[in-house]
Structures are given as structure tokens and as C-alpha cells.
N, C-alpha and C. Protein backbone atom coordinates (compact mmCIF):
# COMPACT_ATOMS: atom_id res chain seq x y z
N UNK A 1 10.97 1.86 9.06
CA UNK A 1 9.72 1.62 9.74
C UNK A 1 8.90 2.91 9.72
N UNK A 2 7.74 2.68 9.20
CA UNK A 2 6.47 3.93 9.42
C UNK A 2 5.96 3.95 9.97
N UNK A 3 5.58 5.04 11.73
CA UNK A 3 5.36 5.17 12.14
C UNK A 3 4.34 6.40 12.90
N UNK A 4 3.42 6.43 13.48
CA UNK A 4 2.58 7.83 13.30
C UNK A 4 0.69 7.57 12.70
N UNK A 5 -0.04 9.06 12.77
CA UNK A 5 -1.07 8.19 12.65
C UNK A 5 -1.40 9.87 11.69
N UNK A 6 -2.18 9.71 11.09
CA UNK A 6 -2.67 11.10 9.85
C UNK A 6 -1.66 12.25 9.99
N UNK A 7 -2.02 12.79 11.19
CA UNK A 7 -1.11 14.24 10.87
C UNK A 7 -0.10 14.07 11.51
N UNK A 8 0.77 13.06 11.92
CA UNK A 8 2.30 12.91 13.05
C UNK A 8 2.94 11.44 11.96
N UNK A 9 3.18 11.60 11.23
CA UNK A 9 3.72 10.67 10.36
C UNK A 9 5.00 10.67 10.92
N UNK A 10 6.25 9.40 10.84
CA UNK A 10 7.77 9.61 11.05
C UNK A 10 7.93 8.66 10.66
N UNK A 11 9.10 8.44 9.73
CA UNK A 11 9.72 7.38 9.30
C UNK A 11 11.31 7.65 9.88
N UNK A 12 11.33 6.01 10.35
CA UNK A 12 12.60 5.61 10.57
C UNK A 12 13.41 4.79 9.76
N UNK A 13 14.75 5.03 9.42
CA UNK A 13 15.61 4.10 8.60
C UNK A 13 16.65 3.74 9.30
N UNK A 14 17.67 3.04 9.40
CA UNK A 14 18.74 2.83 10.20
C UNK A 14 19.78 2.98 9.76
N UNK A 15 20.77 3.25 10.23
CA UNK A 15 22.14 3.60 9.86
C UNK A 15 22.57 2.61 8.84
N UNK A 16 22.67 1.53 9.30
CA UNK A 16 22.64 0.04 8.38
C UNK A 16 21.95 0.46 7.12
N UNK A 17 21.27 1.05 6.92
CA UNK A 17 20.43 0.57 5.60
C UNK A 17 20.91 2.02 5.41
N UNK A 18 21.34 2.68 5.62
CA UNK A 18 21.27 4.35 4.85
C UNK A 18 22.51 4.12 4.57
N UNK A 19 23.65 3.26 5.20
CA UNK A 19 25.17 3.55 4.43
C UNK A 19 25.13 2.34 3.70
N UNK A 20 24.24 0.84 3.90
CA UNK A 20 24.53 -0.05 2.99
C UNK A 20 23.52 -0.29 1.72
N UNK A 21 22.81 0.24 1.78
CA UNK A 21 21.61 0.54 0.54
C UNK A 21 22.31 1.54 -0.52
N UNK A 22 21.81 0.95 -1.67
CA UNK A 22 22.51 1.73 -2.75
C UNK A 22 21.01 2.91 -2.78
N UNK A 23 20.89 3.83 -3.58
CA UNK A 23 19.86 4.78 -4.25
C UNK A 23 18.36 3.85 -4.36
N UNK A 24 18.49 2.74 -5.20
CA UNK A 24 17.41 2.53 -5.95
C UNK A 24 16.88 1.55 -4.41
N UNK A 25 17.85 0.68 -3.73
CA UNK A 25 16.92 0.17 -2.84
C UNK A 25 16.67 1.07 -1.38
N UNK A 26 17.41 2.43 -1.74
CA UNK A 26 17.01 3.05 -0.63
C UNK A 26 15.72 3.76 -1.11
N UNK A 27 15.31 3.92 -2.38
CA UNK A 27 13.82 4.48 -3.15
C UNK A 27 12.83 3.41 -2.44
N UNK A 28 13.50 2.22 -3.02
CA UNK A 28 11.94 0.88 -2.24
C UNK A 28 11.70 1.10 -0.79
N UNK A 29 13.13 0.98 -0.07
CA UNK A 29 12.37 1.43 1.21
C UNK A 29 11.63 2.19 1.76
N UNK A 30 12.02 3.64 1.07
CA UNK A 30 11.40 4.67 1.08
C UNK A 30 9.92 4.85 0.61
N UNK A 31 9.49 4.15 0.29
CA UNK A 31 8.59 3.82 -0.46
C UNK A 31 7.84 2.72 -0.50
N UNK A 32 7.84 2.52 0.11
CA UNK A 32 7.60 0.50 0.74
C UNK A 32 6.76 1.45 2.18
N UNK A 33 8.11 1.65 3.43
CA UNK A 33 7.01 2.09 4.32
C UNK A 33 6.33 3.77 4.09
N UNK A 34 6.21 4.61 3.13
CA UNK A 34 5.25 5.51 2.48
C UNK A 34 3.74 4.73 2.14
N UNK A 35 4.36 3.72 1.66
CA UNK A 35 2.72 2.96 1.53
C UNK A 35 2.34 2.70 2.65
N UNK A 36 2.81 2.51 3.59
CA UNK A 36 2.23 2.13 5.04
C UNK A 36 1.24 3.20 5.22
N UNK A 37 1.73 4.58 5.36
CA UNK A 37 1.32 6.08 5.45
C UNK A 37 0.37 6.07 4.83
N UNK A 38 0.51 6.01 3.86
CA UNK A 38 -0.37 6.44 2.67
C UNK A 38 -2.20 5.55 3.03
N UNK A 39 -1.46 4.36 3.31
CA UNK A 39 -2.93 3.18 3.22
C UNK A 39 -3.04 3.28 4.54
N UNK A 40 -3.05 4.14 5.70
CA UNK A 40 -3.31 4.23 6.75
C UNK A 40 -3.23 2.81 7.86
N UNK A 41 -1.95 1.89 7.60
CA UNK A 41 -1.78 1.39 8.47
C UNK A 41 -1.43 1.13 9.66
N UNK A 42 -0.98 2.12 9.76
CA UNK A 42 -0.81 2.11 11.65
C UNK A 42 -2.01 2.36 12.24
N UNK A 43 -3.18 3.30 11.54
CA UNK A 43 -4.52 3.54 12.38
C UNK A 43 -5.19 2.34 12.01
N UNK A 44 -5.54 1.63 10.82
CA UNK A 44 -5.71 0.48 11.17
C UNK A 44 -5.45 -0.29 12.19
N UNK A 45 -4.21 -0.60 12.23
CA UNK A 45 -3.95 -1.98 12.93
C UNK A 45 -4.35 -1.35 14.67
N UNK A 46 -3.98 -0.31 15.10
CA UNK A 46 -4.23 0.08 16.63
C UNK A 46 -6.54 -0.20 16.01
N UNK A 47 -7.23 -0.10 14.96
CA UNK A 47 -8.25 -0.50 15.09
C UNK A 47 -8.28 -1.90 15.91
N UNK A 48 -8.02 -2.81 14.89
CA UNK A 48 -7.52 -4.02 15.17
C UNK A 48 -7.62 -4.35 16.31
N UNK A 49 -6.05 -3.84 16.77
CA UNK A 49 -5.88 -4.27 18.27
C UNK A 49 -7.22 -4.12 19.64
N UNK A 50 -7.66 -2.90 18.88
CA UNK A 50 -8.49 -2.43 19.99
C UNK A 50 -10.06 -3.58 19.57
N UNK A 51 -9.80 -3.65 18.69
CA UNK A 51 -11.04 -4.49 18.31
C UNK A 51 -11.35 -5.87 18.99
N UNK A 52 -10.13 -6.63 19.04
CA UNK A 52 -9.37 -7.59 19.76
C UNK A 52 -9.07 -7.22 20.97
N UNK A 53 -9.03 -6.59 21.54
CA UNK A 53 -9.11 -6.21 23.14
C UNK A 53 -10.36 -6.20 23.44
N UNK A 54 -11.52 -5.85 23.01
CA UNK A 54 -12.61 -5.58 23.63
C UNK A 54 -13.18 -6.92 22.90
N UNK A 55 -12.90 -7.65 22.38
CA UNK A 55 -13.63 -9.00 22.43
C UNK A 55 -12.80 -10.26 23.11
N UNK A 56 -11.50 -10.23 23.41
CA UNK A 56 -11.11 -10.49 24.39
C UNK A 56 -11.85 -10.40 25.83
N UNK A 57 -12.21 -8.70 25.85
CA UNK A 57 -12.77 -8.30 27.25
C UNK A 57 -14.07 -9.12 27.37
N UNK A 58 -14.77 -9.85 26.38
CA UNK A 58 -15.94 -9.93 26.26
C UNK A 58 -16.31 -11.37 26.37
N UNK A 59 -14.88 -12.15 25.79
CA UNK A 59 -15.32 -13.82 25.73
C UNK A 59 -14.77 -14.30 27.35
N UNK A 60 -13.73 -13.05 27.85
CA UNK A 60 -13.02 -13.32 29.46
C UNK A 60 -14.51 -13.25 30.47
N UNK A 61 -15.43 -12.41 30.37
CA UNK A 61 -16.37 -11.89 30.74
C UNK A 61 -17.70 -12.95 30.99
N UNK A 62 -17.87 -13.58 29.62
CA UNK A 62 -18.48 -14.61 29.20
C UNK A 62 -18.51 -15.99 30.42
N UNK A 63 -16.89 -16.27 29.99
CA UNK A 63 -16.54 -17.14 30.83
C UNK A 63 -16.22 -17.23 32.02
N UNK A 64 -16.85 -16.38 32.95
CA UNK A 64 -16.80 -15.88 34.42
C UNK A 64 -15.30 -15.82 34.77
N UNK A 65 -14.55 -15.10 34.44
CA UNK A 65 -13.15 -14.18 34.27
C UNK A 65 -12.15 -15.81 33.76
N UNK A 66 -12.05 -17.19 33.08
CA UNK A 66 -11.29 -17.84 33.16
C UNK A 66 -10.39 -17.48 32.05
N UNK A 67 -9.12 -17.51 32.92
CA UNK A 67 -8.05 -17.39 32.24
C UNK A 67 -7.44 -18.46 30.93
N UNK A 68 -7.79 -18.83 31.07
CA UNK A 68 -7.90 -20.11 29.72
C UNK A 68 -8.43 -19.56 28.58
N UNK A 69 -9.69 -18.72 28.44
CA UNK A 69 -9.89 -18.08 27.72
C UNK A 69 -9.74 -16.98 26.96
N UNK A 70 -8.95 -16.27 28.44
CA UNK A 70 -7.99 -15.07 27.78
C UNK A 70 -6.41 -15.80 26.79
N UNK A 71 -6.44 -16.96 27.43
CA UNK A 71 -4.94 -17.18 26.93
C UNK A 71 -5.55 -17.79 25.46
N UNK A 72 -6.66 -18.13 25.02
CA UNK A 72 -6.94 -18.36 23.64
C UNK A 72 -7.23 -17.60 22.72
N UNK A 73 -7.81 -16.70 23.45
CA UNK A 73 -8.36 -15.45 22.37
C UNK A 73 -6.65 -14.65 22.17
N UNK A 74 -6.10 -15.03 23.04
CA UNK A 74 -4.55 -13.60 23.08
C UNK A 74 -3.75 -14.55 21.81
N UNK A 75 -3.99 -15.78 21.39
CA UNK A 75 -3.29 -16.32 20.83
C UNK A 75 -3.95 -17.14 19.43
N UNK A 76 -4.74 -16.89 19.31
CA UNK A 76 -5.71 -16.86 18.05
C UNK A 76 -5.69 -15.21 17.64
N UNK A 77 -5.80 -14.52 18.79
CA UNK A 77 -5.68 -13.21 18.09
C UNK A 77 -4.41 -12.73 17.58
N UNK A 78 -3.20 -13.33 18.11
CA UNK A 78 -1.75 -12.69 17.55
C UNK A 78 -2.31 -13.27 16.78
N UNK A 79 -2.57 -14.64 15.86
CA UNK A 79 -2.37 -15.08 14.77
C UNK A 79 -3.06 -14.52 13.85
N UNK A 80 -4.38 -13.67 13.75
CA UNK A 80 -5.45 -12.87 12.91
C UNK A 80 -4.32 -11.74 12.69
N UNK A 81 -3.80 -10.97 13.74
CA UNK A 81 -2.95 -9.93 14.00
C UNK A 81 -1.96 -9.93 13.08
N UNK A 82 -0.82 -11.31 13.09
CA UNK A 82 0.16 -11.73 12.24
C UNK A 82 -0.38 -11.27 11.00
N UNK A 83 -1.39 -11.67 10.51
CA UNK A 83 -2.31 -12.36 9.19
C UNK A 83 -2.79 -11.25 8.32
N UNK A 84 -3.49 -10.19 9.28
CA UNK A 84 -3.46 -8.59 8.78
C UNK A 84 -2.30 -7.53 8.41
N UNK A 85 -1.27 -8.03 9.18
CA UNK A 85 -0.18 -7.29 9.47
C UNK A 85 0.81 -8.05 7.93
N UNK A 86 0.55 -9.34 7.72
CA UNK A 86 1.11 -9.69 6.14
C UNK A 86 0.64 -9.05 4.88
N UNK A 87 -0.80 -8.91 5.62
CA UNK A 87 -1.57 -8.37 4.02
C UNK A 87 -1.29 -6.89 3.75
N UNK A 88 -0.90 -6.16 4.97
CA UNK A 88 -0.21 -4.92 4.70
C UNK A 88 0.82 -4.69 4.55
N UNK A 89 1.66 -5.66 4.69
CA UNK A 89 3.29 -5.81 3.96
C UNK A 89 3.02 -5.67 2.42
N UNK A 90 2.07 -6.75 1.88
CA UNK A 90 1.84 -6.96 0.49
C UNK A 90 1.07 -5.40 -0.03
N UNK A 91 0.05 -5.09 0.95
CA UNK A 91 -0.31 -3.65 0.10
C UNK A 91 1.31 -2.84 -0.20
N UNK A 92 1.98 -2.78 1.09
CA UNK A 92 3.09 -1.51 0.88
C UNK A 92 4.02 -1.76 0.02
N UNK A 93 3.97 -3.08 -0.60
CA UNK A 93 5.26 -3.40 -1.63
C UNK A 93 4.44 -3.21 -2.85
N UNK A 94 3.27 -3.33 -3.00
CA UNK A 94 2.36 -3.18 -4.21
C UNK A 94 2.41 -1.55 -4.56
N UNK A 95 2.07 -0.82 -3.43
CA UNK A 95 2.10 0.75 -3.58
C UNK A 95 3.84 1.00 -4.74
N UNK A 96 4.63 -0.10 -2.98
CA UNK A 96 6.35 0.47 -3.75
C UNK A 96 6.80 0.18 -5.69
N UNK A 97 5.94 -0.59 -5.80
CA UNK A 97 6.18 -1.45 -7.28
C UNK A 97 5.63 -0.27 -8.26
N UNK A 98 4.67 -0.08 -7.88
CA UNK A 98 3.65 0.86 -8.41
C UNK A 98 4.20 2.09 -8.60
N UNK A 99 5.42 2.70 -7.94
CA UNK A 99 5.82 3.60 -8.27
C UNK A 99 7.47 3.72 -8.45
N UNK A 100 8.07 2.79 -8.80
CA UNK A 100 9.37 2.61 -8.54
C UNK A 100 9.33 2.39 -10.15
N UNK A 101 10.29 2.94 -10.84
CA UNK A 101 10.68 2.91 -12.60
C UNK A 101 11.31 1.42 -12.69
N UNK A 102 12.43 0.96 -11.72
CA UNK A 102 12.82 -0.61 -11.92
C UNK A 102 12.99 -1.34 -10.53
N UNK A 103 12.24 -2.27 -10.90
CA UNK A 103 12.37 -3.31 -9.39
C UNK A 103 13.75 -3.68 -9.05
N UNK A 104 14.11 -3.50 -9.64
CA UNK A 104 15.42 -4.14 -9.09
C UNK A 104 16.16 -3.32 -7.80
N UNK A 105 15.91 -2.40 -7.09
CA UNK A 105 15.87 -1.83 -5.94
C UNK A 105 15.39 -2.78 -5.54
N UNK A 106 14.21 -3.14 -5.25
CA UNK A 106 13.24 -4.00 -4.47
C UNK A 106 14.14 -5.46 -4.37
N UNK A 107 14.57 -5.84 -5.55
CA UNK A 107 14.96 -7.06 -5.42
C UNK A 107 16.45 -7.07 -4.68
N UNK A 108 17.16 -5.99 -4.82
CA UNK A 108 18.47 -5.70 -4.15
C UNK A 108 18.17 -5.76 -2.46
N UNK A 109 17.39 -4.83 -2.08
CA UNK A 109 16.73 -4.48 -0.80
C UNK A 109 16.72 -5.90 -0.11
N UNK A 110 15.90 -6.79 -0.67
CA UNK A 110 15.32 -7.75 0.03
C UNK A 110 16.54 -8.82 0.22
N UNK A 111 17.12 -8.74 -1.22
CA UNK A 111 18.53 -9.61 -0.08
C UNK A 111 19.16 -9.36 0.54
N UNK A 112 19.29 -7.91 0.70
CA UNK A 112 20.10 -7.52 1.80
C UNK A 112 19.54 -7.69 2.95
N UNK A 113 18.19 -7.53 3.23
CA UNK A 113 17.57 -7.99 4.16
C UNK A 113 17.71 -9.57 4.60
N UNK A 114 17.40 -10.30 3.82
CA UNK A 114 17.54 -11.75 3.94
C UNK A 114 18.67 -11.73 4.17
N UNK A 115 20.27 -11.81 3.46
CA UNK A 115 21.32 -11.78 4.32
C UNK A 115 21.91 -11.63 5.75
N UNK A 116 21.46 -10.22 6.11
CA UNK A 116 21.15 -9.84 7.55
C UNK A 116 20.85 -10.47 8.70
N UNK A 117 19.06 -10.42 8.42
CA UNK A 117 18.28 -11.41 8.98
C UNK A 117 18.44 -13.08 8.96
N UNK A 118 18.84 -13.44 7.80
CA UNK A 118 19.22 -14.95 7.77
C UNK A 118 18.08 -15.78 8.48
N UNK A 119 16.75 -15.26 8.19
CA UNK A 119 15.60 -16.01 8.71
C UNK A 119 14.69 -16.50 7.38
N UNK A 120 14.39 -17.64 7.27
CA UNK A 120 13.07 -18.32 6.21
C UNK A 120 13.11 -19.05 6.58
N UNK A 121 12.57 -20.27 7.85
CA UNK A 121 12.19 -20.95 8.29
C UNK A 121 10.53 -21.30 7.90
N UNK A 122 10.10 -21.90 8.02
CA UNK A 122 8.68 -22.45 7.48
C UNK A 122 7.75 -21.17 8.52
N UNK A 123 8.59 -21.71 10.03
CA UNK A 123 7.97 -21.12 11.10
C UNK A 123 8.16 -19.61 11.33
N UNK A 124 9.23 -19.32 10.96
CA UNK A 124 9.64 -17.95 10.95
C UNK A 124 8.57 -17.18 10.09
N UNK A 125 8.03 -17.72 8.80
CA UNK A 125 7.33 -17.29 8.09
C UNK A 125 5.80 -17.51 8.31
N UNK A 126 5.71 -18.30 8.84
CA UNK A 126 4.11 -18.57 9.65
C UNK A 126 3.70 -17.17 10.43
N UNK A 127 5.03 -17.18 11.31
CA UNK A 127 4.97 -16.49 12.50
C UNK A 127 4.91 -14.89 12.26
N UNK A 128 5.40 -14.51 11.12
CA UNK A 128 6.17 -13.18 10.96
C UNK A 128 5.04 -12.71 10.06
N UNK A 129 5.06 -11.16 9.94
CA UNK A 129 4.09 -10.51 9.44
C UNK A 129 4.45 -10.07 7.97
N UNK A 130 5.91 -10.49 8.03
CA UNK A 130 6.76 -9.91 6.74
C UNK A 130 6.60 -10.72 5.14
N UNK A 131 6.42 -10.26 4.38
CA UNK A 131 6.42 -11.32 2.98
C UNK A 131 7.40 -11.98 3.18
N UNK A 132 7.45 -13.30 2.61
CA UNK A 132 8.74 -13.89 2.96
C UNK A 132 9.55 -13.49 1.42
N UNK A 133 11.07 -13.34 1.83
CA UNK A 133 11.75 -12.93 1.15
C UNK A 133 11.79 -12.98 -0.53
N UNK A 134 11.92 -14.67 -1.16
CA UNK A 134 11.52 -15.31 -2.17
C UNK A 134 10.29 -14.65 -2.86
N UNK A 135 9.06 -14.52 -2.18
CA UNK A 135 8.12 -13.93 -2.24
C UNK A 135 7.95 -12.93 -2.71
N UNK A 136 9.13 -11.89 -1.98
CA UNK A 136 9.42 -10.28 -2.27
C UNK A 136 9.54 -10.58 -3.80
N UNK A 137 10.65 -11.13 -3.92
CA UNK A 137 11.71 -10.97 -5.09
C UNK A 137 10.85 -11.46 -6.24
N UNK A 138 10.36 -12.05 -5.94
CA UNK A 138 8.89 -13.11 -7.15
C UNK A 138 8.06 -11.91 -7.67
N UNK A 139 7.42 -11.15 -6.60
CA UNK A 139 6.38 -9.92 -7.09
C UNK A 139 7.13 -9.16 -7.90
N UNK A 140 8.56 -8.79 -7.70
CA UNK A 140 9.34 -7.40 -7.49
C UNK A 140 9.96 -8.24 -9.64
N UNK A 141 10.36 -9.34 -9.76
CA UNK A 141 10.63 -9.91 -11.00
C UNK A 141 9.04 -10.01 -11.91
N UNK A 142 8.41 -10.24 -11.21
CA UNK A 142 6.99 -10.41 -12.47
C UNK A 142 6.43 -8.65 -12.15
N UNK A 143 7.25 -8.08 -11.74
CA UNK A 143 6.54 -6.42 -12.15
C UNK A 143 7.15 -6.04 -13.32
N UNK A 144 8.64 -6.81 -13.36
CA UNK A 144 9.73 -6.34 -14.12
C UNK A 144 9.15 -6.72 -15.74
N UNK A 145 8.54 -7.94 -15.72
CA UNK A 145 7.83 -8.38 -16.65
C UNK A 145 6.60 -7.79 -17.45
N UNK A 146 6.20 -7.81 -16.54
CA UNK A 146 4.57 -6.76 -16.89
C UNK A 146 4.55 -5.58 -17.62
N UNK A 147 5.84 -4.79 -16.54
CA UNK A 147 6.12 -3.40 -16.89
C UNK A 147 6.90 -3.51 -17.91
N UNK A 148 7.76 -3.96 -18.35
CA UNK A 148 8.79 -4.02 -19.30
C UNK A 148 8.75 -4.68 -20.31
């Protein structure tokens, strides 16, 4: 996970993934959330949020404080939120592709992840900000193509 905003960058990895990741899918990870860094997503998304808070503040305001309205905007807004937060999954695996010599890290990575996790539900994937797994492995095989 990449965390931090221009000059306080920190990446976290977990024990799990540093003793069960081989080299090449510990490169994608490494490199997966670097693109986060790099494409300035964490100051993005706190944009976002804040952007969505103050129009929240504004449609609550509107509607002489009814709570009905906060509870729509809070939940149309996770879903914009979700929706941004996918498309920057897809930038940071695009960055990782982009600089990784063979996908096949990437494609190792992601099942280990999927194993783990043991989540691809329709809803899980609606819900979640993450590429869905299949997905990963689809980009991470037609790079293999392109490039090779």
C-alpha cells in the first residue's frame, strides 16, 4: 500500500507478501503501488473526498439539513469514490507493465492475491476499487503479447 502525499511518501508491504512473493512479483508490487506515488494518487483522491464533502455540505444545506439527503449523496458518492479509486488501480498497473521486463510477476502476484483473498463475486467487484483479478491477468498476458 502507498501511502503519503509529495514529499512524505511510505510504502507498506506485509510480511505475507515479502516471504511469499517470489522477486519478479515482489518488482510488480513494488511498482504497482510506485505508480500510485508517482501519478499522485493519494493527493488526488483526499481532492475528491474533499470535493464530495463540501457538496454533500451543500445539497444537506439545500435541503434544510434533511438527512435523507446526506444519506444519498454519502452513497452515490462512495460509488463515484469506488469508480475513481478503480481507474487508479488501472493507471498503477499500467505504470507497473510499463516498466516491468516480464509480466509474469504481475500475473504470479495476482493469484496469489486471489488465492488469499478468495473474493470475485459480481458484487465484490462492483463494490471494490480493485481490478478484478481475471482482469489483472488479461492486461498483464496481452502486455506479454505486445511486448514480445
Amino acid at each position: 500500500m502507498m501511502s503519503g502525499y509529495p514529499e512524505f511518501k511510505t510504502m507498506f508491504l506485509s510480511r505475507a507478501v515479502v516471504g511469499k512473493f517470489n522477486d519478479d512479483e515482489l518488482r510488480y508490487v513494488v511498482l504497482h503501488e510506485a505508480g500510485h506515488s508517482v501519478l499522485y494518487h493519494s493527493f488526488k483522491k483526499t481532492v475528491w473526498y474533499l470535493l464530495l464533502a463540501i457538496m454533500a455540505s451543500g445539497i444537506v444545506y439545500l435541503f434544510n439539513e434533511a438527512w435523507w439527503a446526506a444519506v444519498i449523496v454519502g452513497m452515490v458518492g462512495g460509488l463515484v469514490l469506488i469508480q475513481i479509486g478503480r481507474r487508479y488501480e488501472y493507471e498503477a498497473d499500467r505504470y507497473a507493465l510499463k516498466k516491468l521486463d516480464d509480466p509474469q510477476g504481475m500475473i504470479g502476484a495476482t493469484r496469489k492475491f486471489q488465492a488469499y483473498y478468495n473474493k470475485s463475486s459480481r458484487i465484490f467487484n462492483f463494490l471494490s476499487s480493485g481490478v478484478p483479478y481475471e482482469e489483472r491477468i488479461k492486461m498483464a498476458e496481452q502486455s506479454r503479447k505486445v511486448g514480445g
